[in-house]
Protein backbone atom coordinates (compact mmCIF):
# COMPACT_ATOMS: atom_id res chain seq x y z
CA UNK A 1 -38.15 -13.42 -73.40
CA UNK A 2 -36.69 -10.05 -74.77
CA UNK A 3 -33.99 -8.20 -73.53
CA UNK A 4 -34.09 -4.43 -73.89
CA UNK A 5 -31.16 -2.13 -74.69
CA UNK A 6 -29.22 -0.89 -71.90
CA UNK A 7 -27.68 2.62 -72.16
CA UNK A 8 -24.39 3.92 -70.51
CA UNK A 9 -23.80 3.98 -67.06
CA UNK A 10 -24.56 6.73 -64.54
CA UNK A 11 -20.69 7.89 -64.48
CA UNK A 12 -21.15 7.93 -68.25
CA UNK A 13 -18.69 4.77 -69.22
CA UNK A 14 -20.23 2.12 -71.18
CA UNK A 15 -20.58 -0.92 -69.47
CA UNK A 16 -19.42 -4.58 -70.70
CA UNK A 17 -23.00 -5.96 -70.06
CA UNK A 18 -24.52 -3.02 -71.81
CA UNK A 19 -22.33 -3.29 -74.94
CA UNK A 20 -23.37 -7.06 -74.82
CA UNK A 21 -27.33 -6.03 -74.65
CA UNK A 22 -26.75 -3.94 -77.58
CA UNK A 23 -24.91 -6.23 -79.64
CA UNK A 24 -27.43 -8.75 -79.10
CA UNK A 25 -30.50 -6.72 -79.73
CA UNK A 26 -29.23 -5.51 -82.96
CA UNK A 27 -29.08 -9.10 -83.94
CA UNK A 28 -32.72 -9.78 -82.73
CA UNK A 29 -31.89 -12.00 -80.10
CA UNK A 30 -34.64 -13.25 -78.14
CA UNK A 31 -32.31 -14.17 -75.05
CA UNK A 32 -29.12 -13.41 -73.41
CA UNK A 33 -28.01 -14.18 -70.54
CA UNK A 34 -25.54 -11.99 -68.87
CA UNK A 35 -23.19 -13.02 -65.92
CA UNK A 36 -21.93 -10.10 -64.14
CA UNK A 37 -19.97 -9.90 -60.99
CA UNK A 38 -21.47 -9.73 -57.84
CA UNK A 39 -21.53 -6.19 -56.70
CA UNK A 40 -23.79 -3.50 -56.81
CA UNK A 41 -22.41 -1.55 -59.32
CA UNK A 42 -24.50 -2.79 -62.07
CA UNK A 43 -27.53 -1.76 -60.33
CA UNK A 44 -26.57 1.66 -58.98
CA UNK A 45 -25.42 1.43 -63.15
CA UNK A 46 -28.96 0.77 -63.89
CA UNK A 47 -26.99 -1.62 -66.55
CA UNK A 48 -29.18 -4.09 -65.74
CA UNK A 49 -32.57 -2.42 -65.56
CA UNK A 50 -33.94 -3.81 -69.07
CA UNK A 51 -33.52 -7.41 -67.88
CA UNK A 52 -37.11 -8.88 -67.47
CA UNK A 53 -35.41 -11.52 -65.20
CA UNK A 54 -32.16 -11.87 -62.82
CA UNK A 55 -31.05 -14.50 -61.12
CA UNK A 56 -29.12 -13.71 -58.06
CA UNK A 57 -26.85 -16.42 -56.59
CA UNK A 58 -25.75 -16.72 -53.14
CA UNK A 59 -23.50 -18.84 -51.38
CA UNK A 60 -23.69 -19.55 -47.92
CA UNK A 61 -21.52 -17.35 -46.30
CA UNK A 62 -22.06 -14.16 -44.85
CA UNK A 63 -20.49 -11.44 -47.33
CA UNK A 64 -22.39 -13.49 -49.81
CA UNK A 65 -25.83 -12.88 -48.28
CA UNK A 66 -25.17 -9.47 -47.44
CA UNK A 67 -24.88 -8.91 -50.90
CA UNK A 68 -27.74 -10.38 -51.67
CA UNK A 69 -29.71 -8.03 -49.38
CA UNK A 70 -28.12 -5.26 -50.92
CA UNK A 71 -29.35 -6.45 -54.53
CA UNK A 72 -32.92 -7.37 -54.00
CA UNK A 73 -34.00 -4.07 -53.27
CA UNK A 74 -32.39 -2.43 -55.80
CA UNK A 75 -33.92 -4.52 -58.40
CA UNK A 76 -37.06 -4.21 -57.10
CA UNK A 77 -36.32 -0.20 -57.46
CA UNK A 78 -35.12 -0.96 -61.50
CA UNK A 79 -38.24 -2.56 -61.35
CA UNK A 80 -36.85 -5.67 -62.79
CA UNK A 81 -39.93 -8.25 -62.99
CA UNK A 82 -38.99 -11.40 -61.47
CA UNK A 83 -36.15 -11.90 -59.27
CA UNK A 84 -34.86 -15.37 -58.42
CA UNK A 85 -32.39 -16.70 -55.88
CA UNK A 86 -29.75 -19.50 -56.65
CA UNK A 87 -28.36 -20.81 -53.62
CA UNK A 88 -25.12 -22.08 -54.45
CA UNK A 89 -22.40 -24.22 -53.19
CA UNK A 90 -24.36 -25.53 -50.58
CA UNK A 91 -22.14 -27.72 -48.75
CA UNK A 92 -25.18 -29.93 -46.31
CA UNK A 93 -28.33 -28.97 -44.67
CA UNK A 94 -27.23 -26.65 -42.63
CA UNK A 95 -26.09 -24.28 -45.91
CA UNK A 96 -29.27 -25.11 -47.21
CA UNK A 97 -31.95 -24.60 -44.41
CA UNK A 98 -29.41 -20.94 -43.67
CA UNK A 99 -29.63 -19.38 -47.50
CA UNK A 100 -33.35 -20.55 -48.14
CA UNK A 101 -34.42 -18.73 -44.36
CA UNK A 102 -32.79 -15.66 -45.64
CA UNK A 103 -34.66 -15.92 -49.05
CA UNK A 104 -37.85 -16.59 -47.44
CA UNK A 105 -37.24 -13.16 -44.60
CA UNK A 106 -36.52 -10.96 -47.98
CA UNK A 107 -39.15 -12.67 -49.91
CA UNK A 108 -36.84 -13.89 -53.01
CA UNK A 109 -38.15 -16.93 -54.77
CA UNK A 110 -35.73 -19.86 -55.05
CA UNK A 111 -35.25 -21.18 -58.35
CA UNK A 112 -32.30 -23.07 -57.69
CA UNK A 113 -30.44 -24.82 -55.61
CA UNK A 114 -26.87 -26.17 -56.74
CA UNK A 115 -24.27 -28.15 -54.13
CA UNK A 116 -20.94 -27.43 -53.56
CA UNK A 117 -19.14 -29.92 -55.94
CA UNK A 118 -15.27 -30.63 -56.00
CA UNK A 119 -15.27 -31.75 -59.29
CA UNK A 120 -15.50 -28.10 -60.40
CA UNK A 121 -12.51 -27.29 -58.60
CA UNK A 122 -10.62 -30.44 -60.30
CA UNK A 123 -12.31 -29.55 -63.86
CA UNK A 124 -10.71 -25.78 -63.65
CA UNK A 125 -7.23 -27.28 -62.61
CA UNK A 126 -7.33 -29.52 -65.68
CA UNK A 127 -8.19 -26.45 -67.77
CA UNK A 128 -11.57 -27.88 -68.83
CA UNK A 129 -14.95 -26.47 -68.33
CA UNK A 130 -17.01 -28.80 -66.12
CA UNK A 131 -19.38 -29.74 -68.70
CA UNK A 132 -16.71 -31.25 -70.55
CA UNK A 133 -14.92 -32.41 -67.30
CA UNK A 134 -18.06 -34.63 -65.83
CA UNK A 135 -21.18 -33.69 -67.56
CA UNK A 136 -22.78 -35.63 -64.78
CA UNK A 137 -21.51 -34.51 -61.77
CA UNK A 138 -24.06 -33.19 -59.03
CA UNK A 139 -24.04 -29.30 -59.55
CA UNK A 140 -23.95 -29.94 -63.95
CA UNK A 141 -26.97 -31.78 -63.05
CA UNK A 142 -28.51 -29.12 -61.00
CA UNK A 143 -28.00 -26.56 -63.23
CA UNK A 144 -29.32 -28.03 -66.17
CA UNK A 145 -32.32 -28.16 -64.27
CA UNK A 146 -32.35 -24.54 -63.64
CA UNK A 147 -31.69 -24.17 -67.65
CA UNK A 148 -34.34 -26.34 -68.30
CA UNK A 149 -37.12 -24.45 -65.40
CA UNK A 150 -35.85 -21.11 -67.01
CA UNK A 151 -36.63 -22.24 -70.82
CA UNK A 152 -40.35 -23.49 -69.47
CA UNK A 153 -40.88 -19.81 -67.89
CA UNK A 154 -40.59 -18.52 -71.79
């Protein structure tokens, strides 16, 4: 997978994520992964518009999804390749069956789904990432899986 170069921002600032894609590129990365915050800024940025792939995850609650509706099509307008849902911090079925009907009415493919898991929350108040924390515990698991599915997409 290659990541292209990503210029300034439409205001003209350099962006944190575009820095990164440079940075990388000059050092003939093949991947990078870039976690940026969830707002729309990015994409109105067009910081993100080299990325052949973007995950976007939701949790189950309604700012969260309305954000996600706001992203989709703009990504589609970057013309961004594949576009991927992570439901996240899915508490039961009800989260579940919610986030993966609004995926499926704005036609988002769902490469993910991870559970709400309080050992994340115990793992940050002991300092420790939660890798190191439980490397077993539910969402770890989950997301290794997604690490593992996005690897095997090349």
């Amino acid at each position: 997978m290659r990541i292209a170069v990503s210029g300034t921002g439409g205001s003209g600032k350099t962006t944190i994520a575009g820095t990164l894609a440079r940075s990388f590129a000059r050092l003939g990365r093949q991947v990078l992964a870039v976690d940026i915050e969830a707002s729309i800024e990015h994409m109105n940025r067009g910081t993100v518009r080299h990325m052949d792939r973007m995950l976007i995850v939701t949790e189950p609650y309604y700012r969260s999804l309305e954000t996600t509706g706001r992203l989709i099509p703009l990504a589609r307008e970057l013309g961004i390749p594949r576009v991927y849902a992570v439901a996240n911090k899915l508490l039961d079925q009800r989260d579940e069956a919610a986030v993966l009907e609004y995926y499926r009415q704005h036609g988002l493919e769902v490469a993910g789904r991870v559970p709400f898991d309080p050992s994340i929350v115990e793992a940050d108040r002991a300092g420790l990432a939660i890798i190191d924390y439980n490397p077993d515990t539910p969402a770890v698991v989950k997301i290794h899986r997604l690490a593992r599915w996005l690897e095997e997409m090349g």
